[in-house]
Each structure stands twice: as C-alpha cells, then as structure tokens.
Protein backbone atom coordinates (compact mmCIF):
# COMPACT_ATOMS: atom_id res chain seq x y z
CA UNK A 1 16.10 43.62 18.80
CA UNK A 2 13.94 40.48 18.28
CA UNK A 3 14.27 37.63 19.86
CA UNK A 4 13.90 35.11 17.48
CA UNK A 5 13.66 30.97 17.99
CA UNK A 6 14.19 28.82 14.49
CA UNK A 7 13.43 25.31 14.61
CA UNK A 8 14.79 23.09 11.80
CA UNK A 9 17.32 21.10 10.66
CA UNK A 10 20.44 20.13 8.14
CA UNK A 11 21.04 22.66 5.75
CA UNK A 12 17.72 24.73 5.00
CA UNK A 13 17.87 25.66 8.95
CA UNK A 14 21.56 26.95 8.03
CA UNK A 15 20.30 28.87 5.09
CA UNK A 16 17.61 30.40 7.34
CA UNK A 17 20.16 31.31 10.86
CA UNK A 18 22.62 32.96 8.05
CA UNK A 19 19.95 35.40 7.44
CA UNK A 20 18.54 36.03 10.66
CA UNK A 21 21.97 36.98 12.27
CA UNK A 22 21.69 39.63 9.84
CA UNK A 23 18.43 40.80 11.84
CA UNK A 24 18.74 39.88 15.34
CA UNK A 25 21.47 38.43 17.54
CA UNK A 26 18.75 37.48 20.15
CA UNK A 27 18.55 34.12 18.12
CA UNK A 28 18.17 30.60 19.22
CA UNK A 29 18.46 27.57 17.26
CA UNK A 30 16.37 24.33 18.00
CA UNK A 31 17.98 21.36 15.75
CA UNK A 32 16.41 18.12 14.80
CA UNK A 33 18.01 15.08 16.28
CA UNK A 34 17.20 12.50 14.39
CA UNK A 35 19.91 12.05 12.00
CA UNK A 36 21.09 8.36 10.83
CA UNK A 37 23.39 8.89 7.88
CA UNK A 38 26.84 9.60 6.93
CA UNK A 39 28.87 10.78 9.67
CA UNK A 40 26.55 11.63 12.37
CA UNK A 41 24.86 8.01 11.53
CA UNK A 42 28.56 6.02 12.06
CA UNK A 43 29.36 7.78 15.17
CA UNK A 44 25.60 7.20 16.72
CA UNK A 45 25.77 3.65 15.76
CA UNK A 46 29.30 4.09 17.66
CA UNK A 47 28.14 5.33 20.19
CA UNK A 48 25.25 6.43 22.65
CA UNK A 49 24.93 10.47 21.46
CA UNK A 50 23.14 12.72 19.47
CA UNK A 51 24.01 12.69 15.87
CA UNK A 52 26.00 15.82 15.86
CA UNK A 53 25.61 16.88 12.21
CA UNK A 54 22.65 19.29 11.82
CA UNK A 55 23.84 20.95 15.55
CA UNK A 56 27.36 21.76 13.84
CA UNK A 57 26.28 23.18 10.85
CA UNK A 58 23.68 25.53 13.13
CA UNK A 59 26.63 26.29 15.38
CA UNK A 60 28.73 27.13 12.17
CA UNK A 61 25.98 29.39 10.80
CA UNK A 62 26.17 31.35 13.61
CA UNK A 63 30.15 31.78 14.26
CA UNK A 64 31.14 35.02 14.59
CA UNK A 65 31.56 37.26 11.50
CA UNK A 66 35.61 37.29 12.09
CA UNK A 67 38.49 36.17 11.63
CA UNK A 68 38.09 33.39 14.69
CA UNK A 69 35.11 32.98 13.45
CA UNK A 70 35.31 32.15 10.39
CA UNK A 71 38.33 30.21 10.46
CA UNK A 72 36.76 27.93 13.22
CA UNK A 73 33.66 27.17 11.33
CA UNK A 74 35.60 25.95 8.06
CA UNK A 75 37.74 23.84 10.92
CA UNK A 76 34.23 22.51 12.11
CA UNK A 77 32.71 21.88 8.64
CA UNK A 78 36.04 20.31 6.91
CA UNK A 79 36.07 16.62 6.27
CA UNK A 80 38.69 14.13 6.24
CA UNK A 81 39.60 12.26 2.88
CA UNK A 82 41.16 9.06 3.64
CA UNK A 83 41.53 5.12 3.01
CA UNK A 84 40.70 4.88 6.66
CA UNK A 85 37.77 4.83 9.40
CA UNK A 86 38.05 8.95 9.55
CA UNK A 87 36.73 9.21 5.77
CA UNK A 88 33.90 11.52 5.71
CA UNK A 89 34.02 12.43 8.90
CA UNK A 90 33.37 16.33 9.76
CA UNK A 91 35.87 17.41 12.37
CA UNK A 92 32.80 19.51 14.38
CA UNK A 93 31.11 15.86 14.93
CA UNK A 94 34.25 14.72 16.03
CA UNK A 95 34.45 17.03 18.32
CA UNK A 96 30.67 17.17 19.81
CA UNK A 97 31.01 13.19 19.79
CA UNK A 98 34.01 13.57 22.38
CA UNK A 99 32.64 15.86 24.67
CA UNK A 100 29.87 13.86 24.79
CA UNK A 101 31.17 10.58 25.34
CA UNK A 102 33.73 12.55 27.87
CA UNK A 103 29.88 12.54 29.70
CA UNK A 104 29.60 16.53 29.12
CA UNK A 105 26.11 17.18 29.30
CA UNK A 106 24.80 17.71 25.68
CA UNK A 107 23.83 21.59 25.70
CA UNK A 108 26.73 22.25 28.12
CA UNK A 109 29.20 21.11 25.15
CA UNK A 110 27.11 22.89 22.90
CA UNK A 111 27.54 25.83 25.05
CA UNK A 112 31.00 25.42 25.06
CA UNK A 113 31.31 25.12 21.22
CA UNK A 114 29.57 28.07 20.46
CA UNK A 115 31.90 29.77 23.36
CA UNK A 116 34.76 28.72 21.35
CA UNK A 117 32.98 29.79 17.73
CA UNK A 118 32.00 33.15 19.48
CA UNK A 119 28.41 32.16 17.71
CA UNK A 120 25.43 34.82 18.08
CA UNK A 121 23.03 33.39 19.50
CA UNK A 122 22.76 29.69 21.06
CA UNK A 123 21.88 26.46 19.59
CA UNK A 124 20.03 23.78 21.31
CA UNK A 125 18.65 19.79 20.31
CA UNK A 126 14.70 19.57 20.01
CA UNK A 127 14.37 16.18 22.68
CA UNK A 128 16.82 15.16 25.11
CA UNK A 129 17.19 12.23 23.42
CA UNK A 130 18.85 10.82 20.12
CA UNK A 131 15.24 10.40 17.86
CA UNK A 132 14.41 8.36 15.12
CA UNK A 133 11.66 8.39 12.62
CA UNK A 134 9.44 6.53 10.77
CA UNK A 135 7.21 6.92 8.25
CA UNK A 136 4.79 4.82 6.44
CA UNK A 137 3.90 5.64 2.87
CA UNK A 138 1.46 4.79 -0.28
CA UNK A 139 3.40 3.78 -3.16
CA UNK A 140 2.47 2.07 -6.82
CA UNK A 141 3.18 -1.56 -5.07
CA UNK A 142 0.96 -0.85 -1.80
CA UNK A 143 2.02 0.44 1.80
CA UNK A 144 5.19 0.69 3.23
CA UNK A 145 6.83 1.68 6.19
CA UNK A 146 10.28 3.37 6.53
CA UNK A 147 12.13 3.94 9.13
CA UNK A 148 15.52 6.35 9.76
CA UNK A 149 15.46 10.11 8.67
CA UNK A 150 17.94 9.24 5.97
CA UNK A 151 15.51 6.48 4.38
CA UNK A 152 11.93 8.60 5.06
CA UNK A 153 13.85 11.69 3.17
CA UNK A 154 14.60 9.28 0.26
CA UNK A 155 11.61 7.07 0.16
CA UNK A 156 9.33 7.42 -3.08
CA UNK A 157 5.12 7.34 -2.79
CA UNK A 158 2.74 9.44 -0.94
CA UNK A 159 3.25 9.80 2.66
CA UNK A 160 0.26 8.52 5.29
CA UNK A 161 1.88 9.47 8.17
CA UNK A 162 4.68 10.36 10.44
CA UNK A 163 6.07 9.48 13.69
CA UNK A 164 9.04 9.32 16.04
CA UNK A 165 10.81 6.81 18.38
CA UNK A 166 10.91 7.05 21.07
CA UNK A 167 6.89 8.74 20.79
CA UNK A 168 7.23 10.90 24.06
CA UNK A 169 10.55 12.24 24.61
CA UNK A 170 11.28 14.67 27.32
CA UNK A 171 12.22 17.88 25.59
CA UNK A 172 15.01 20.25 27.16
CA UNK A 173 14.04 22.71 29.61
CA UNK A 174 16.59 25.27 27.70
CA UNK A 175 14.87 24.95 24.57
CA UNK A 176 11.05 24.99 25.54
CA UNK A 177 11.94 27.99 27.80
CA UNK A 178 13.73 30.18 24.69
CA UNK A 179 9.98 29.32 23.11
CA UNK A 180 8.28 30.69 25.78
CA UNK A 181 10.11 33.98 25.55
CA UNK A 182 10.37 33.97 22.31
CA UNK A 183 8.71 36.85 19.70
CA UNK A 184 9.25 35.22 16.57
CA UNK A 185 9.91 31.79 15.81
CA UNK A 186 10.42 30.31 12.46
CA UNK A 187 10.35 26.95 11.10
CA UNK A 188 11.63 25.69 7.24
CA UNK A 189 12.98 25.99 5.45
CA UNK A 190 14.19 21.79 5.08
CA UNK A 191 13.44 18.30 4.65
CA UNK A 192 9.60 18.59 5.11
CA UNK A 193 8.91 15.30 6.61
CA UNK A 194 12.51 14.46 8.46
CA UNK A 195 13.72 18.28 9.86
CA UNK A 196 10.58 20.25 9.66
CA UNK A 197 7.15 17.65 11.05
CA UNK A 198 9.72 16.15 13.57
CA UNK A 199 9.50 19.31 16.03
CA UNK A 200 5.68 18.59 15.74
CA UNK A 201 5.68 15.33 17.32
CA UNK A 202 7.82 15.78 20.37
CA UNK A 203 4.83 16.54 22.99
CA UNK A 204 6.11 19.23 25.29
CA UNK A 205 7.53 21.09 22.12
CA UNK A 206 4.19 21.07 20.84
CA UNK A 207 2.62 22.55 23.71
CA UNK A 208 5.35 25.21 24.13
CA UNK A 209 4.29 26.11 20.48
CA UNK A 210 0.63 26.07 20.99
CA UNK A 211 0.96 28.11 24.21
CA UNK A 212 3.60 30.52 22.55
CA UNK A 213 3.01 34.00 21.92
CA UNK A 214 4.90 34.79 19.17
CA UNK A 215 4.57 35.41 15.58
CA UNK A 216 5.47 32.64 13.66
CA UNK A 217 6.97 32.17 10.46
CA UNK A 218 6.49 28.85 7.64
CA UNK A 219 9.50 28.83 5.08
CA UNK A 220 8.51 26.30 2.67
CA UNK A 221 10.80 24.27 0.55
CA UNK A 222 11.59 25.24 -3.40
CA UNK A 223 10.67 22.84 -6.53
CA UNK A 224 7.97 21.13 -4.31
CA UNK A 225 6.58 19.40 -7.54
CA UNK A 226 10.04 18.61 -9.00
CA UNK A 227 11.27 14.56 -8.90
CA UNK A 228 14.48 15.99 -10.76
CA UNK A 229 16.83 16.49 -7.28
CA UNK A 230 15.21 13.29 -5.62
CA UNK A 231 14.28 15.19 -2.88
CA UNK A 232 11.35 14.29 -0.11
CA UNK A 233 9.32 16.33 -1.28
CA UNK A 234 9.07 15.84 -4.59
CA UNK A 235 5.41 15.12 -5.53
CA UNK A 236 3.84 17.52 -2.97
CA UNK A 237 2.41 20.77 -3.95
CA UNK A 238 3.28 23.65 -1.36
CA UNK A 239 -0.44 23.23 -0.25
CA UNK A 240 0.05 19.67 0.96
CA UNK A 241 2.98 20.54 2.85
CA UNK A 242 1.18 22.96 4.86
CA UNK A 243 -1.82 20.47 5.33
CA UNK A 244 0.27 18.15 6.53
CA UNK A 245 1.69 20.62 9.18
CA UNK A 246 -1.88 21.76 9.82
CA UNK A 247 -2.76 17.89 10.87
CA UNK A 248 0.26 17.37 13.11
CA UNK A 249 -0.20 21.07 14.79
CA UNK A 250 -3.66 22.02 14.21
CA UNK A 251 -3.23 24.52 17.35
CA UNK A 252 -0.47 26.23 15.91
CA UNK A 253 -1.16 29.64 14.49
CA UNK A 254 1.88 30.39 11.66
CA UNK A 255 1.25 33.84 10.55
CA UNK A 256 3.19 34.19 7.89
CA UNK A 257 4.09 31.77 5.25
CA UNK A 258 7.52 32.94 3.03
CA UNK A 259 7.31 31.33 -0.35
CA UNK A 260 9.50 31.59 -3.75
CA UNK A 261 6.95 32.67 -6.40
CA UNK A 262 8.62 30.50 -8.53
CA UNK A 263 6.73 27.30 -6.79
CA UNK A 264 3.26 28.85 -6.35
CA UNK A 265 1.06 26.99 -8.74
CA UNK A 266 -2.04 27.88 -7.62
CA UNK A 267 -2.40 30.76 -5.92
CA UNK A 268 -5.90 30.21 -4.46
CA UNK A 269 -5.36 27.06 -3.22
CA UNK A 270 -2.39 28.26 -1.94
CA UNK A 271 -3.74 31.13 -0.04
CA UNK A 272 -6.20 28.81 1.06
CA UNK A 273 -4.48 26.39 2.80
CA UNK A 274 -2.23 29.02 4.66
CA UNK A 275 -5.93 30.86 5.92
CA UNK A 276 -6.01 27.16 7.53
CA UNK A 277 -3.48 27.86 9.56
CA UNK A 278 -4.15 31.65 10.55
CA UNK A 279 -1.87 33.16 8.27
CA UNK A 280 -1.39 34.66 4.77
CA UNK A 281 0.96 33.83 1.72
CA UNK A 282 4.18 36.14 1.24
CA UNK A 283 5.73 35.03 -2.28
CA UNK A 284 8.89 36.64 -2.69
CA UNK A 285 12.29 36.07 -4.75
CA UNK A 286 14.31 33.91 -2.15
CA UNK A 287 15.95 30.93 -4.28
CA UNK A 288 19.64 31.58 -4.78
CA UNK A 289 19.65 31.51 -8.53
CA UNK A 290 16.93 30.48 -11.38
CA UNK A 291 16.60 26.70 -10.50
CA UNK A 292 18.40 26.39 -7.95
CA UNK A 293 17.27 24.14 -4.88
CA UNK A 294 18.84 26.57 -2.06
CA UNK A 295 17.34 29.25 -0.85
CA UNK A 296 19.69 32.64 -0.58
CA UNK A 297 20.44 33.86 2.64
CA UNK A 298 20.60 37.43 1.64
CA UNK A 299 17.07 36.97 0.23
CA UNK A 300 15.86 35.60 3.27
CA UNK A 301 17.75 38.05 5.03
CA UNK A 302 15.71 41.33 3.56
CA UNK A 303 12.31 39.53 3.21
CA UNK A 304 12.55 37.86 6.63
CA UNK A 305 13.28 41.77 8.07
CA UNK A 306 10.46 43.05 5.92
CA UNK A 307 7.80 40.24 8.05
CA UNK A 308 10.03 41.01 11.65
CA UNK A 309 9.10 44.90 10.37
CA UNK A 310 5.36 44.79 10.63
C-alpha cells in the first residue's frame, strides 16, 4: 500500500483525501495555515492558534467509513445558526480552538481528534506557526498589494507575486519527516495562490520537497479561464498556474499533472509547460458534473489509482 503525503488546503484538499482513502490508508495530510475568514478568522483574531478550518475538514475527510465515523464528522462540520457570537461557527473549530488554548500542543490535539474520528491516516499543519499571506497584483488602476488568504483569493488583476508572513517559519518535524518517507505526494487540487503556492514558500518544506523521492502529483483547478464563480483563479490559463509553481519550486520535479479535459485549451502549450516541470499532462473526466466547479472524488479516486498503478 502507498504511502501517500497530500499537501493542500480548504475544500479541493478534501475532495482529493476522499479519494485517496479509497487507495491507500498510508495517507498523510499537510494543511495550509493561513486562513483569515469566517470562523477560523474570528477565533484567530480571538485568540493566539491556528485557524482550525481547513485542518477539520481534512480530519473529516478522513473519519472512518462508519457509523462513529460518520456521525462524528457531520458533528465536526455542523454550524451553529444563531442571533449570537456562536453564528457560523463549525463545532470542529470549536473544538481544535479549545484544546489549543487548553496549551495542547497543536499536532498532539490533532492527534487526538483524529483518535476520536478513527480517521485513516493523519493530518498535520504545513509551519508551526499561524501564516499569513500577501500578495501583490497588476490590475486596470496599477499595482496593488493584498494581504490575508481570504482577500488574495478574492482580489481581481494579474498576480506579480506571492509571499508569506512570517517569510521563514519553522516547519514541523512530523510533517517534513512523512515527506521524506513518502512515495507519492500530491498537491491541488485548491485555491491556486492561497492553499496550493503557500506550501512553496515555507523554506524547510521546500527542501523536504526538492530532496523527496517520490512521485509527485499536480491536480489543477477546473474553469481556470472562467470569472463566472469569482474564483482566484479566474483569468489564468492552466499553463500559468503551473508556471507560476515552476517559479516558486523550480527544483521540484511533479510527474504527473491530472487535468479535466474540459479546461485544456491548448493542448501544446499545455503539455509544454508541464515538460517544464518534468512531467506529462493526464486529462481525464474528474469534475463532478458538466460545469460544475468541484472535482468528484470518485473520479479522482479511479484516475488517481490509474497514476499510483504505473
């Protein structure tokens, strides 16, 4: 059975551990910490933690396939409705938020999470730190500069570059070891430029990647070119996006890139850009329904085993 490392974030690194349980239950999940909205952004402000938001959905894509299971991750996922200060909160933060401000070590209470979710696998924050980024971008007016994953996910214009804050976090031991014995390790699908880049620019994460043996595996993103969701990405061809990871990681071999035929424009190019990187182009049927902006696990499931095959 492969062991298998997936870096991402939010909810195209869900889409992506849903399939791969199906493959492998060596699996380890390394989540973006950078997140400054909604929930996870009130109780950060609140208090001196990770945002907990992207690690509880990867801890709920990975509960066991039971009836404990199951009915913990809908108990981690559900949010309150109220008039009050609990609106919109998502129990599972709740919970992460308390351990850690209890002054449980962060992967310890992740640990203990997953214990309680029986999850397969283990699920682990990129930096041992709370992250932001920033991003500066070319728009109509001239230049600007954003900062906060929420805002560089939603800003409009070209982007120039990327970076986080602090610039040199330490990275966790657990995590940069589960890359070193890692034999596959997959990164995307997600917010290109706030869940994807961001496990780029943490130094010793880098390295580990660079010096890593395994395979490697690019999901890219559906509807690159479409401004109809308001997504980041809208704008960028699929070639840009992997140019983009080529200049923050130009050491990083990926060998395969997974791709819905539905956003390959131009093939060539295309093929071109992932050559750049080491690898090839596998276009496949992986988008949930005919445009829709979520990939299908069960998709990702069979063509992901096809690649962890060869």
């Amino acid at each position: 059975m492969a062991k298998v490392v997936a870096l991402g974030g939010g909810h195209g690194l869900a889409a992506t551990l849903t399939a791969l349980r199906q493959i492998t239950h060596q699996l380890t999940a390394i989540v973006t910490v950078a997140d400054n909205g909604g929930s996870s952004g009130r109780l950060r402000a609140e208090f001196p933690i990770f945002p907990p938001g992207d690690l509880r959905m990867a801890l709920a894509a990975l509960c066991a396939d039971d009836e404990w299971g199951r009915t913990w991750a809908q108990i981690m996922q559900h949010r309150f409705e109220s008039d009050g200060e609990l609106n919109g909160h998502a129990m599972g933060n709740l919970l992460l938020a308390s351990m850690w401000n209890a002054g449980e070590d962060p992967v310890v209470a992740l640990d203990r999470v997953g214990q309680l979710l029986k999850v397969i696998g283990r699920v682990l924050p990129m930096a041992s730190v709370a992250l932001d980024i920033e991003g500066t971008f070319n728009t109509s007016t001239g230049r600007i500069v954003v900062r906060g994953q929420k805002e560089v996910a939603t800003a409009k214009g070209h982007i120039e570059s990327l970076r986080i804050i602090p610039e040199d976090p330490a990275a966790r031991t657990e995590a940069l070891e589960a890359i070193a014995d890692a034999q596959w390790i997959t990164m995307g699908p997600g917010s290109w430029f706030s869940s994807v880049i961001p496990h780029l620019l943490v130094p010793a994460q880098l390295e580990a990647l660079q010096s890593s043996k395994a395979r490697k595996i690019l999901i890219l993103n559906l509807d690159a070119t479409s401004h109809s969701q308001g997504e980041e990405f809208a704008g960028s061809t699929p070639e840009e996006h992997l140019n983009f990871f080529h200049r923050y990681a130009p050491g990083v071999k990926v060998d395969y890139c997974l791709v819905d035929h539905s956003v390959v424009r131009d093939e060539q190019a295309l093929q071109l850009a992932a050559s750049t990187l080491g690898g090839e182009i596998v276009a496949a049927d992986i988008r949930k329904a005919p445009g829709s902006i979520h990939h299908d696990a069960q998709k990702l499931a069979l063509h992901l085993g096809h690649i962890l095959a060869r």
